[in-house]
C-alpha atoms as a PDB file:
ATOM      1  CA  UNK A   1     199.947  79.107  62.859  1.00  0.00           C
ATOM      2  CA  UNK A   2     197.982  79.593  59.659  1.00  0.00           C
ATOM      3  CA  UNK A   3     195.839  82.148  58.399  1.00  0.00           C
ATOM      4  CA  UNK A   4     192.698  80.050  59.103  1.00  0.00           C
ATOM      5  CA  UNK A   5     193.791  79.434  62.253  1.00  0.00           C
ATOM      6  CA  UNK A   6     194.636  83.084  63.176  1.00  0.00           C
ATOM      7  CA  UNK A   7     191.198  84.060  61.477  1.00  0.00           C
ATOM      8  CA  UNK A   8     188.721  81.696  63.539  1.00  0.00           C
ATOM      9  CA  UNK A   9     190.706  83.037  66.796  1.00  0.00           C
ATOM     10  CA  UNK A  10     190.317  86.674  65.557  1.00  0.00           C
ATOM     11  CA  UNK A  11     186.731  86.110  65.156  1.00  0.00           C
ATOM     12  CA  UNK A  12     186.009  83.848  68.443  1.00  0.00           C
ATOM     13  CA  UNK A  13     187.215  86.760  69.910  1.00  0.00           C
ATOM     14  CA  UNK A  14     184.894  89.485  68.048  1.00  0.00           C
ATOM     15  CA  UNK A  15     181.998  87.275  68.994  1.00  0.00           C
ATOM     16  CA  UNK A  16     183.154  87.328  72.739  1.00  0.00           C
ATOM     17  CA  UNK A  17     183.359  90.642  72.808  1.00  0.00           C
ATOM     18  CA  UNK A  18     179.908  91.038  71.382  1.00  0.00           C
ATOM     19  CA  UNK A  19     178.253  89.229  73.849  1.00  0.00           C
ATOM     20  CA  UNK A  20     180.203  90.968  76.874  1.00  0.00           C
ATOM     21  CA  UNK A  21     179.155  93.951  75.553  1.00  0.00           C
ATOM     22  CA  UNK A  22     175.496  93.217  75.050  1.00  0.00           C
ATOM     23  CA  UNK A  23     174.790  92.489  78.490  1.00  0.00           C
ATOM     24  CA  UNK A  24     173.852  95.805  79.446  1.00  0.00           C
ATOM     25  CA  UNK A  25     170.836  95.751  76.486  1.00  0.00           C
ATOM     26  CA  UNK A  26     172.130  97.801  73.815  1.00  0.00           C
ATOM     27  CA  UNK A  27     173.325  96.234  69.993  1.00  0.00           C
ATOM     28  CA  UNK A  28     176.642  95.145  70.485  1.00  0.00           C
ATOM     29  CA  UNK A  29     177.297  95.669  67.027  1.00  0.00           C
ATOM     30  CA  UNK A  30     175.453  96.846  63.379  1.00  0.00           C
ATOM     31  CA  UNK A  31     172.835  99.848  63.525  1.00  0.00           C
ATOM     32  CA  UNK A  32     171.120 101.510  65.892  1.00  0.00           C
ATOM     33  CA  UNK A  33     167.592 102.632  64.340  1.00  0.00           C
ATOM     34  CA  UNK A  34     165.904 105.566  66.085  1.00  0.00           C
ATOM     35  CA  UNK A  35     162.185 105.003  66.509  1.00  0.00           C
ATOM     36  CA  UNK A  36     161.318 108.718  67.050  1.00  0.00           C
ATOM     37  CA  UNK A  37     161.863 111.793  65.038  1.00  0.00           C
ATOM     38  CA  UNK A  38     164.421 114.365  66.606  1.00  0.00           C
ATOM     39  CA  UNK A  39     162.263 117.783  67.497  1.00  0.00           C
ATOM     40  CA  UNK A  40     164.544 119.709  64.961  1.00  0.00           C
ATOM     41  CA  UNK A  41     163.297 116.513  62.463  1.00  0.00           C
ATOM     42  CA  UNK A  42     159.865 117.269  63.067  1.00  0.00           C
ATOM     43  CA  UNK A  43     159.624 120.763  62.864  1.00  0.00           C
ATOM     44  CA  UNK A  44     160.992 120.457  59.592  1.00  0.00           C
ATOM     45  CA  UNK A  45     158.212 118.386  58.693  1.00  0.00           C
ATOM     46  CA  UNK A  46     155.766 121.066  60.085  1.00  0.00           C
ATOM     47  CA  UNK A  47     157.646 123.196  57.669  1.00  0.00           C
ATOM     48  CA  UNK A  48     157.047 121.480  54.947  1.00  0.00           C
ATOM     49  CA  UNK A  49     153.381 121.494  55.558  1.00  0.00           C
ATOM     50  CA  UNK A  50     153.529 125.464  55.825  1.00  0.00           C
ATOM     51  CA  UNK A  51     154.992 125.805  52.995  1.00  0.00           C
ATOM     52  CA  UNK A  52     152.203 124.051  50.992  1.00  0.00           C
ATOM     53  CA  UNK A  53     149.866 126.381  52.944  1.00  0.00           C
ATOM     54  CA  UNK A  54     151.700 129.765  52.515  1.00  0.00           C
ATOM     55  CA  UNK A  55     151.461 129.228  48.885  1.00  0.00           C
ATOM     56  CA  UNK A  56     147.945 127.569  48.369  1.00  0.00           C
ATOM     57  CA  UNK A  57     145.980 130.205  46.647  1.00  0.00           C
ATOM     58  CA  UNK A  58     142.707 131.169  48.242  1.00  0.00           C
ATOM     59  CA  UNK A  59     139.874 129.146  46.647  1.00  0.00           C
ATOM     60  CA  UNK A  60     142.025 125.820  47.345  1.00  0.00           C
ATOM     61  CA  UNK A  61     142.058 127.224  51.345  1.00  0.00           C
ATOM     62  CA  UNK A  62     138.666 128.456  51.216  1.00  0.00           C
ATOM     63  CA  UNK A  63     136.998 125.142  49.460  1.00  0.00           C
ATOM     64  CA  UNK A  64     139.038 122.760  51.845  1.00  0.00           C
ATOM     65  CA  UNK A  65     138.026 124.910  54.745  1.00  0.00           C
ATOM     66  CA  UNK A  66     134.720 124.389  53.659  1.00  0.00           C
ATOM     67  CA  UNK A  67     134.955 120.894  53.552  1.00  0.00           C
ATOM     68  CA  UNK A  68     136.402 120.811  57.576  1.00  0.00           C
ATOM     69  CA  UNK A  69     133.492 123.144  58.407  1.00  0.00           C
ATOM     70  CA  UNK A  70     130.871 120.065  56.870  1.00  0.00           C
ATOM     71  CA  UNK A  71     132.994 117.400  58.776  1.00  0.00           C
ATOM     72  CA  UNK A  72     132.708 119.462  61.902  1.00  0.00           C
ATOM     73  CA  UNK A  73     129.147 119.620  61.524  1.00  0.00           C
ATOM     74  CA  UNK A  74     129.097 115.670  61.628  1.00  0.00           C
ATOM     75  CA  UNK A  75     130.825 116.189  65.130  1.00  0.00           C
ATOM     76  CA  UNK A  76     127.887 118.339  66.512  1.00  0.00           C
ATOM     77  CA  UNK A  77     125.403 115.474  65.068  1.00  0.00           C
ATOM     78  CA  UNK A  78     126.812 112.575  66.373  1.00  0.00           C
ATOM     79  CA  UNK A  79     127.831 114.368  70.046  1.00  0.00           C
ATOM     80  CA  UNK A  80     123.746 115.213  70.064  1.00  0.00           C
ATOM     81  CA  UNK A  81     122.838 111.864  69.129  1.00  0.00           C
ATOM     82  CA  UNK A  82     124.942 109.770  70.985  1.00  0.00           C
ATOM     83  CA  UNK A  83     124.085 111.780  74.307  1.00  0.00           C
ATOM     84  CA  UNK A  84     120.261 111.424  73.739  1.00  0.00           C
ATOM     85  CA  UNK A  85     120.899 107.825  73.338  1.00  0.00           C
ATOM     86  CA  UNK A  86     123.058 107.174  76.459  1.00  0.00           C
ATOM     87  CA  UNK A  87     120.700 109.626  78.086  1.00  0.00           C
ATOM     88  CA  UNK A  88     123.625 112.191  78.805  1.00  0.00           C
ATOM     89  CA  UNK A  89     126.088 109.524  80.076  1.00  0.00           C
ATOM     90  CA  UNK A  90     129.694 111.262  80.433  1.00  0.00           C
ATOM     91  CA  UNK A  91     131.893 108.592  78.883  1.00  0.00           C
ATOM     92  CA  UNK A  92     129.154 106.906  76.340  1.00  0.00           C
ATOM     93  CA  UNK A  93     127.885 110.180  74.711  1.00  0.00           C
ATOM     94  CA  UNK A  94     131.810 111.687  73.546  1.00  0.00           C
ATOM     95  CA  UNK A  95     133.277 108.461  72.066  1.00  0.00           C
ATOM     96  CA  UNK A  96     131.702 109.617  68.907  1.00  0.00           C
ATOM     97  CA  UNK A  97     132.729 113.338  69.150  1.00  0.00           C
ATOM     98  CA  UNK A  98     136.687 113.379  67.479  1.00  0.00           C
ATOM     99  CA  UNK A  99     134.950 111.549  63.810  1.00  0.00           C
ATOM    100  CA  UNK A 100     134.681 114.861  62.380  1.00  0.00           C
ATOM    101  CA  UNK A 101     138.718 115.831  63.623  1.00  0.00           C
ATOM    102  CA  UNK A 102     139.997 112.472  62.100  1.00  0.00           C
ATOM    103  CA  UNK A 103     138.169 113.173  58.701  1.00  0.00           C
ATOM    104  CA  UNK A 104     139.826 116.990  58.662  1.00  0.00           C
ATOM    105  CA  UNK A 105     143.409 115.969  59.840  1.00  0.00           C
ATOM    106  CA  UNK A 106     143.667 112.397  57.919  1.00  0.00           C
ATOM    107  CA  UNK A 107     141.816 114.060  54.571  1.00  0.00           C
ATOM    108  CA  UNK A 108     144.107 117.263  54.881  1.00  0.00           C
ATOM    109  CA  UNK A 109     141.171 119.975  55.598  1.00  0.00           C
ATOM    110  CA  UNK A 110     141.897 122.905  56.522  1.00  0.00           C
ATOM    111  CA  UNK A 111     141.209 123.603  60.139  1.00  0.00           C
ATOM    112  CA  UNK A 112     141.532 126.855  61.756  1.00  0.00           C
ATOM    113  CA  UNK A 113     142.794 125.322  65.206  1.00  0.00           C
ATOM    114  CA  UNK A 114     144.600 122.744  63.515  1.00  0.00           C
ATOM    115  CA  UNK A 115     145.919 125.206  61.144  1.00  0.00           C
ATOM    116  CA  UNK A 116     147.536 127.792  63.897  1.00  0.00           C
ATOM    117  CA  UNK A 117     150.803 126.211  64.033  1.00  0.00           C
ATOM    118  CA  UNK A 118     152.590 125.688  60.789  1.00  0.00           C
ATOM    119  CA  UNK A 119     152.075 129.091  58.884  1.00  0.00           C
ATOM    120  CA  UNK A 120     153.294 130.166  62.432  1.00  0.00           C
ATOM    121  CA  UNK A 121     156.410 128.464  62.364  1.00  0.00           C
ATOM    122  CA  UNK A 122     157.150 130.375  59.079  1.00  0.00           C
ATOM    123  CA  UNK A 123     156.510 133.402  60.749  1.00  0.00           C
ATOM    124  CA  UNK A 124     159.031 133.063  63.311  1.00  0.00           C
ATOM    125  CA  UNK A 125     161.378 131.654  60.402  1.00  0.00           C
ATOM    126  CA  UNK A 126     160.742 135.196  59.164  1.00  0.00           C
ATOM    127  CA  UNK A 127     159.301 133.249  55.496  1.00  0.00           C
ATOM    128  CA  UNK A 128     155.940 134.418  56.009  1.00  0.00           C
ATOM    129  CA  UNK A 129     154.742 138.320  56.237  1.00  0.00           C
ATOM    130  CA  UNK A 130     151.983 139.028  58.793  1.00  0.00           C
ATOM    131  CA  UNK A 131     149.700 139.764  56.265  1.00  0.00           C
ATOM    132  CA  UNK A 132     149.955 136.706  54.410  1.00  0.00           C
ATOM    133  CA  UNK A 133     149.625 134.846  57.974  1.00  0.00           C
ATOM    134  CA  UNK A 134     146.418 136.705  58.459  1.00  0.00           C
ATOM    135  CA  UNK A 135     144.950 136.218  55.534  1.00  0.00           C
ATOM    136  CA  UNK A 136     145.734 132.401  55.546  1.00  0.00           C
ATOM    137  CA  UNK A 137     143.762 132.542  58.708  1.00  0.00           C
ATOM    138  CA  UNK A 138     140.870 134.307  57.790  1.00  0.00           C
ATOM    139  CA  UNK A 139     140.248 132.221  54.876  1.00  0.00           C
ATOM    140  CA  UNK A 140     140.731 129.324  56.977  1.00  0.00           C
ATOM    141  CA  UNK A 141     137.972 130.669  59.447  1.00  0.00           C
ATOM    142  CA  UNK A 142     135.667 132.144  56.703  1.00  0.00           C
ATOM    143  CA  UNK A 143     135.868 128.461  54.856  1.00  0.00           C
ATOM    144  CA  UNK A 144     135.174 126.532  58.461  1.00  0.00           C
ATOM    145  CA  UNK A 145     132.460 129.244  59.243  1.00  0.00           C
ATOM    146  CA  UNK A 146     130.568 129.025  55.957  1.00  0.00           C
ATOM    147  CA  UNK A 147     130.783 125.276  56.549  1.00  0.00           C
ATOM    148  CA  UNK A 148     129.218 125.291  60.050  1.00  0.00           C
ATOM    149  CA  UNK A 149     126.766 127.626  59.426  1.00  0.00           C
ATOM    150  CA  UNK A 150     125.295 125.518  56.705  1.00  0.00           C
ATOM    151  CA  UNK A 151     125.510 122.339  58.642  1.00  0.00           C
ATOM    152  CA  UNK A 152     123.528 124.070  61.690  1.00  0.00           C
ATOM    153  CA  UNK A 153     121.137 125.412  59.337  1.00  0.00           C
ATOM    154  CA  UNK A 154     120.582 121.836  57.701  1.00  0.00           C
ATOM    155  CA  UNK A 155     120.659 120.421  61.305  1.00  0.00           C
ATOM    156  CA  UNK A 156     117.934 122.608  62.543  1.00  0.00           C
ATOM    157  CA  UNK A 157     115.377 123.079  59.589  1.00  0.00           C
ATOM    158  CA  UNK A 158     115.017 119.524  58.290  1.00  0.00           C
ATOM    159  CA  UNK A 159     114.677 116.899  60.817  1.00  0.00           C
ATOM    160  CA  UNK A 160     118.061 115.067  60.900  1.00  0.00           C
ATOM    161  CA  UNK A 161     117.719 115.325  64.411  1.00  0.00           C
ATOM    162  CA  UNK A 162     114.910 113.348  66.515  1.00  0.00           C
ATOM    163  CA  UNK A 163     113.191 115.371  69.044  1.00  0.00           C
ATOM    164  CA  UNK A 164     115.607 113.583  71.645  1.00  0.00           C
ATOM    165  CA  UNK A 165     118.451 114.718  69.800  1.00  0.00           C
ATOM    166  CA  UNK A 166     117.169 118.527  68.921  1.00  0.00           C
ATOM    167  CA  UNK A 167     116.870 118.728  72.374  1.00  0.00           C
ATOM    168  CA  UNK A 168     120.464 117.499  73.413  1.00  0.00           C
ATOM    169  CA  UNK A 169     121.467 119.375  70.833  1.00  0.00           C
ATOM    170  CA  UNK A 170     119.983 122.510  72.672  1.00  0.00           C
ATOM    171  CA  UNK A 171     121.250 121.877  75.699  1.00  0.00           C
ATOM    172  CA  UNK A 172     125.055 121.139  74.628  1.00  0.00           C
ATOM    173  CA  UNK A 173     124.955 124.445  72.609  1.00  0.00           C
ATOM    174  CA  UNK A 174     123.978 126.308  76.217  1.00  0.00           C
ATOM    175  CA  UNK A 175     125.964 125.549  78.108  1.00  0.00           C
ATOM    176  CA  UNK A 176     128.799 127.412  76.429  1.00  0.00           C
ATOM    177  CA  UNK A 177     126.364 130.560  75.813  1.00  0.00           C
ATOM    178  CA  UNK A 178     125.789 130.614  79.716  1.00  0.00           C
ATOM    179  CA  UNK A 179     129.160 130.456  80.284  1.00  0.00           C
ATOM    180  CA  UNK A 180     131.038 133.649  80.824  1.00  0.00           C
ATOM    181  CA  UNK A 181     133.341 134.933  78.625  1.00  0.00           C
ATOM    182  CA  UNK A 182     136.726 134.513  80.715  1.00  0.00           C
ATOM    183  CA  UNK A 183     135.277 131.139  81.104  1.00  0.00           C
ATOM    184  CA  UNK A 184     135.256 130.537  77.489  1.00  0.00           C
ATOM    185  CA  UNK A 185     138.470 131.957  76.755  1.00  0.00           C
ATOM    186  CA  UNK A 186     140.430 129.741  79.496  1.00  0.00           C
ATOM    187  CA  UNK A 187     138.674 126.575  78.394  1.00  0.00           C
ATOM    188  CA  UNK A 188     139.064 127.603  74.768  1.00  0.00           C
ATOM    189  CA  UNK A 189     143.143 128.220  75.480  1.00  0.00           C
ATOM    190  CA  UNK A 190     143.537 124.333  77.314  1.00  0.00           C
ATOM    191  CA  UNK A 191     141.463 123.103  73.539  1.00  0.00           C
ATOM    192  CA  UNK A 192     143.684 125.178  71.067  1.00  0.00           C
ATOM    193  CA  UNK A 193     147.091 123.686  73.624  1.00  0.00           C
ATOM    194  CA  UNK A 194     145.555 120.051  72.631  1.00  0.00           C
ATOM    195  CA  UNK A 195     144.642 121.040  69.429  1.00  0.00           C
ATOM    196  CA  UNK A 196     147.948 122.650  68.268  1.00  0.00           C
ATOM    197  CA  UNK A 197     149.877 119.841  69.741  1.00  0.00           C
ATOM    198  CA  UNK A 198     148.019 117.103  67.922  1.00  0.00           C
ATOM    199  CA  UNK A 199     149.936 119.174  65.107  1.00  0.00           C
ATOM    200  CA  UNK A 200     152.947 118.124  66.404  1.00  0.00           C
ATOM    201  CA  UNK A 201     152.254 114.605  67.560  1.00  0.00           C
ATOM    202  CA  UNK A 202     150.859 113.898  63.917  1.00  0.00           C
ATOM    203  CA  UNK A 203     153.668 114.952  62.628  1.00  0.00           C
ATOM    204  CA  UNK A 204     156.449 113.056  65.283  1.00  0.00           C
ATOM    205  CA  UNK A 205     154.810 109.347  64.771  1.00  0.00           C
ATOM    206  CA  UNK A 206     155.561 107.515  62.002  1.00  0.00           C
ATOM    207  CA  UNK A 207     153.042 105.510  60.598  1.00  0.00           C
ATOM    208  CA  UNK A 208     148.815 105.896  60.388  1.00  0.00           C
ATOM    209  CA  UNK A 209     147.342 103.487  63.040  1.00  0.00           C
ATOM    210  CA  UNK A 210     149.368 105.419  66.029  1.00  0.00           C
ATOM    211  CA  UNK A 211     147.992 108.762  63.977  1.00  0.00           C
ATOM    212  CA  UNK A 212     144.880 108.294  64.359  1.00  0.00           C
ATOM    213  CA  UNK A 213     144.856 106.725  68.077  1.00  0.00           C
ATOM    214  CA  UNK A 214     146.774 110.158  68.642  1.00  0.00           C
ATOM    215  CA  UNK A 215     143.785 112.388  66.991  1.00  0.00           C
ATOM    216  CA  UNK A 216     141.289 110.322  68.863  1.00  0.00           C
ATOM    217  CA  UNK A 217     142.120 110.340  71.890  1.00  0.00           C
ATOM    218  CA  UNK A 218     143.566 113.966  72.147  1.00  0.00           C
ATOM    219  CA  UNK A 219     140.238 115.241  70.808  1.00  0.00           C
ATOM    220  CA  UNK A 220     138.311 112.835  73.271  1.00  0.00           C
ATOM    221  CA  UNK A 221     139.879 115.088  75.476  1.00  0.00           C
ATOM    222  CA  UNK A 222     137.750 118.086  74.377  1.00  0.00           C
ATOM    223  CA  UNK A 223     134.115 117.517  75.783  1.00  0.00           C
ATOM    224  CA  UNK A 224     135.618 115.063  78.901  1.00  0.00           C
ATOM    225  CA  UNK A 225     136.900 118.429  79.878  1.00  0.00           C
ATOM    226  CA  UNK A 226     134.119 120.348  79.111  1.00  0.00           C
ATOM    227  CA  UNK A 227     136.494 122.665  76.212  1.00  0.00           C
ATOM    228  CA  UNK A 228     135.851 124.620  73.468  1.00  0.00           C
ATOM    229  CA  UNK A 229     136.839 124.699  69.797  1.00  0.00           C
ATOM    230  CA  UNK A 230     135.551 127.495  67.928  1.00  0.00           C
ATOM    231  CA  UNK A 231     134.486 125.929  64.766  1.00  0.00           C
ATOM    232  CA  UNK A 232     132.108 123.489  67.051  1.00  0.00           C
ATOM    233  CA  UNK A 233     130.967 126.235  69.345  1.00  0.00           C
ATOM    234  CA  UNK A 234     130.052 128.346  65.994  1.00  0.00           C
ATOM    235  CA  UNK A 235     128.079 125.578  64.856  1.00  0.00           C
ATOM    236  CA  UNK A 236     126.486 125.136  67.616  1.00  0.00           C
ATOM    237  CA  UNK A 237     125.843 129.039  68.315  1.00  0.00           C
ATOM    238  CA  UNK A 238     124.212 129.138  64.829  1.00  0.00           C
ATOM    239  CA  UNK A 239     122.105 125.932  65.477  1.00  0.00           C
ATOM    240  CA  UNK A 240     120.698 128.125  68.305  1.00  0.00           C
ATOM    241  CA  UNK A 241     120.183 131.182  66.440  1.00  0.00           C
ATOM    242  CA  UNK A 242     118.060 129.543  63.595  1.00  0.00           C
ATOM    243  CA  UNK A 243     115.841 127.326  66.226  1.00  0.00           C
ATOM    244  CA  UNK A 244     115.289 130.820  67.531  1.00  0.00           C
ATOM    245  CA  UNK A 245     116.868 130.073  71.040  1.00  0.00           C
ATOM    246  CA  UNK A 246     119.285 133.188  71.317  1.00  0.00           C
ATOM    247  CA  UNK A 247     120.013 136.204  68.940  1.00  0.00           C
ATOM    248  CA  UNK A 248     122.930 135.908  66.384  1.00  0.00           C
ATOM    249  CA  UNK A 249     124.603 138.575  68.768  1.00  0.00           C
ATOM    250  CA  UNK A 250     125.007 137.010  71.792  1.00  0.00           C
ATOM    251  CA  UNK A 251     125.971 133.511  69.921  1.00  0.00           C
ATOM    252  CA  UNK A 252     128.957 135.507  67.919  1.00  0.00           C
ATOM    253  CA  UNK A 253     129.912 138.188  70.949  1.00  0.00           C
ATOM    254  CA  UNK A 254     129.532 135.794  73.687  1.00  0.00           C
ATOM    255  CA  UNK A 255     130.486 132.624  73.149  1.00  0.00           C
ATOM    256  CA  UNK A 256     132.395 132.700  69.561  1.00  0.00           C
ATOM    257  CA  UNK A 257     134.699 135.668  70.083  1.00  0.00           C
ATOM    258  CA  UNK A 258     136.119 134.620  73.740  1.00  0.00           C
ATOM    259  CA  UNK A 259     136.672 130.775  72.212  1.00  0.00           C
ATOM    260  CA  UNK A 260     138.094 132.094  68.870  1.00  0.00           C
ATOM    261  CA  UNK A 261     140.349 134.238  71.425  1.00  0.00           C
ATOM    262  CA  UNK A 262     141.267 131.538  73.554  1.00  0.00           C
ATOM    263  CA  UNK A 263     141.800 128.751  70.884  1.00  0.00           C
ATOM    264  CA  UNK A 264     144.268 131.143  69.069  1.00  0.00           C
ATOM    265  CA  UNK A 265     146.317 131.623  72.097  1.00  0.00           C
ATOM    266  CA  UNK A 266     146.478 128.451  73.077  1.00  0.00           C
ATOM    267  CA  UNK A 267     147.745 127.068  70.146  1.00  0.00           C
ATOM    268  CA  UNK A 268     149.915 129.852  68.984  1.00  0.00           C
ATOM    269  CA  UNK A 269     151.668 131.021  72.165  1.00  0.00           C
ATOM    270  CA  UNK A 270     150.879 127.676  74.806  1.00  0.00           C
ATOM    271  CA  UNK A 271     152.175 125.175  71.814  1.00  0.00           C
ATOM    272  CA  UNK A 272     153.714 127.044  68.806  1.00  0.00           C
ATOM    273  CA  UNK A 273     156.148 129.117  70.430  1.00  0.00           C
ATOM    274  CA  UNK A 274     157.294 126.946  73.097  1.00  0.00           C
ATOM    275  CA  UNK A 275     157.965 123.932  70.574  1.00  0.00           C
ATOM    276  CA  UNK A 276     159.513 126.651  68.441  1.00  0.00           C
ATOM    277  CA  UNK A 277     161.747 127.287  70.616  1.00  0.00           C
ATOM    278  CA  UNK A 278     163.007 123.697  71.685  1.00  0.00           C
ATOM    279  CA  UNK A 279     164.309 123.079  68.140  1.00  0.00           C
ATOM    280  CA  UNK A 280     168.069 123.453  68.201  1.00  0.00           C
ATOM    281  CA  UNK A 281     169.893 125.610  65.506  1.00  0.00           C
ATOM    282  CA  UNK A 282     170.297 122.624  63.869  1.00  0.00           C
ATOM    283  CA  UNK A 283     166.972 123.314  62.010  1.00  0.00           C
ATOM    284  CA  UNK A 284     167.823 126.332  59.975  1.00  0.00           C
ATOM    285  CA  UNK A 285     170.737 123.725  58.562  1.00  0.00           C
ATOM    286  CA  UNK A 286     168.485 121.492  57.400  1.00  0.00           C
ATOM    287  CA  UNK A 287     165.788 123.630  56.271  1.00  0.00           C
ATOM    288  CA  UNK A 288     167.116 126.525  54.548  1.00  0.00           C
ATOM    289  CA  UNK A 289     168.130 125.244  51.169  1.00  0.00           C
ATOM    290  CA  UNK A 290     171.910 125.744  50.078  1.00  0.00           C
ATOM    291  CA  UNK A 291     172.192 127.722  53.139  1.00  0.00           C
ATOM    292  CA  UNK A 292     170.596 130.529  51.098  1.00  0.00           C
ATOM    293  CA  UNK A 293     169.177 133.335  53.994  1.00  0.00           C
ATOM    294  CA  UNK A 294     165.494 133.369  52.845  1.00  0.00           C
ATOM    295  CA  UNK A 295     164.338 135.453  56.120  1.00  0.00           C
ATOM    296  CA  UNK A 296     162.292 138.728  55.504  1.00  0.00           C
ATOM    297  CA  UNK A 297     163.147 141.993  56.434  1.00  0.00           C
ATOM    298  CA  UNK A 298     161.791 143.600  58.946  1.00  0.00           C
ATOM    299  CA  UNK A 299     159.929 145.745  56.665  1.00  0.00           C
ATOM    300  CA  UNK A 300     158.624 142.778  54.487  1.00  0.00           C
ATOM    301  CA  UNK A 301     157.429 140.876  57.811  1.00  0.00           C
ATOM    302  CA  UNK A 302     155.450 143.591  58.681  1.00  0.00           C
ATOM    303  CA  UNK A 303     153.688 144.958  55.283  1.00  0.00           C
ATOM    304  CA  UNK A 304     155.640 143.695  52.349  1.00  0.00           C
ATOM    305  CA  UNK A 305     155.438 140.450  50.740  1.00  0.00           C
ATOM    306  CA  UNK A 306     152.029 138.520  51.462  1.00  0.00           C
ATOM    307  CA  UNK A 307     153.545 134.558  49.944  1.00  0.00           C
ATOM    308  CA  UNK A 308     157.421 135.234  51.784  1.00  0.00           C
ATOM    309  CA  UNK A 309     159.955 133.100  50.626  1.00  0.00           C
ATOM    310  CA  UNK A 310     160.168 129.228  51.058  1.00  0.00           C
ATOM    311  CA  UNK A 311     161.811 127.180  52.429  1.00  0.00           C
ATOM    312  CA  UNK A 312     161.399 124.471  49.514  1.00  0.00           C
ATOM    313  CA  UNK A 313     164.562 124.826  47.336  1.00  0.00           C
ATOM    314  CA  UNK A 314     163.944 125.896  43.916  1.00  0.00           C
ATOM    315  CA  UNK A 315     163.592 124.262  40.905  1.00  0.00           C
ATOM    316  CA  UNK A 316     165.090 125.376  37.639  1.00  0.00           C
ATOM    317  CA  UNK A 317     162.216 125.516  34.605  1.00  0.00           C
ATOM    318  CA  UNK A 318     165.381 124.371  32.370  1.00  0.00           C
END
């Protein structure tokens, strides 16, 4: 028999094989390519993100925090607006509401909700001290603050709004001032759990139209459930205080505090932790550089180094 002949029958046989073994639905034979990330994959991702954060210097933090506190103000305008024109109907008036949350997460804002769970990460990496954590955050919220409050006092003083829509406005900012505190702190936990795990969503798909379906719809989610994010109920507590409806103490103790409170648990313990925690060992592999030990001390975690050691390997100036 010749070569040739011993070939074909050698391949006749491969393809035979092949389709036997495709019947059950799976390639037969080249490569398989995954279509999802692995959770180890993206919470390296996330970490990659932190590290930007962690060593951002403060005006960068505070000036993009600024800008997510102007986009959330376009949030508060069109949620007014679009429920005086629907004349308060549930569905119509929200589809407007997540603009400001895809400008902030697609134009890389900073965003104190948003923001909870990757300098977190480092923190339970032990590459981020607790100071440095805390200041990230208040610069965060100070930046997102300073943003609202301007927006609310633009919102209120000048006439963007109709009379329709100064009125809506009113009444959406109420109901959360009405509410009682452990009210606002359990709805504000169930926003900073959606919030926090948009994080990790936006991170785990792979390309921009599934992105922003995913920030859309998970922030939809927000006033269909009648939630709270703090940078919207700030906004909206100010927008009060400068029509004259409440005093800036009950708008800050009442309804701020209790959804600052319950946004940061939410996303920090609800989503942060428990996706932490999933991740196999295989992520300190693949993150830690040269398998260099970068963690803190227990000393440094606590009140030594404020910018903690990355994870990013280091570069040689030579």
């Amino acid at each position: 028999m010749s070569d040739d002949t011993e070939q074909s029958e050698t391949d006749g046989e491969t393809v035979r094989t092949a389709i036997e073994r495709s019947r059950s639905g799976a390639p037969a034979v080249g490569h398989t390519v995954r279509d999802r990330f692995e959770t180890h994959e993206v919470f390296q991702r996330i970490v990659v993100a932190a590290d930007e954060e962690a060593t951002t210097g403060a005006r960068e933090l505070f000036f993009s925090a600024l800008a997510a506190g102007f986009a959330i103000t376009v949030t508060y305008l069109l949620y007014a607006s679009m429920t005086a024109a629907t004349g308060g109907a549930p569905i119509a008036s929200v589809l407007l509401y997540p603009l400001g949350f895809v400008f902030i997460i697609l134009g890389g804002y900073q965003l104190y909700t948003e923001n909870t769970l990757p300098p977190v990460v480092l923190l339970l990496e032990r590459l981020i001290s607790v100071p440095r954590l805390l200041s990230i955050w208040g610069i965060v919220l100070l930046g997102n603050f300073t943003g609202g409050l301007a927006g609310a006092l633009v919102l209120s003083q000048t006439g963007v709004f109709s009379s329709e829509s100064a009125a809506a406005a009113t009444d959406l900012a109420r109901k959360g001032i009405e509410a009682t505190p452990v009210t606002l702190f359990f709805k504000a936990a169930f926003a900073g759990l959606i919030v926090a795990g948009i994080v990790w969503l936006v991170y785990a798909v792979r390309d921009d139209v599934a992105r922003v379906l995913v920030i859309y719809l998970a922030f939809l989610a927000v006033p269909l459930g009648d939630l709270f994010h703090v940078v919207v109920s700030f906004t909206e507590g100010m927008y009060l205080v400068f029509n004259g409806t409440v005093g800036l103490a009950p708008a800050l103790g009442g309804f701020v505090v209790p959804v600052l409170l319950g946004n940061t648990v939410g996303g920090v313990v609800l989503v942060t932790v428990v996706n932490y925690f999933q991740t196999t060992e295989e992520r300190l592999d693949i993150a830690r550089a040269d398998g260099v030990d970068r963690r803190l001390t227990t000393k440094e975690l606590f009140v030594g180094e404020r910018a903690g050691r990355s994870y990013v390997p280091q570069q040689d100036d030579d």
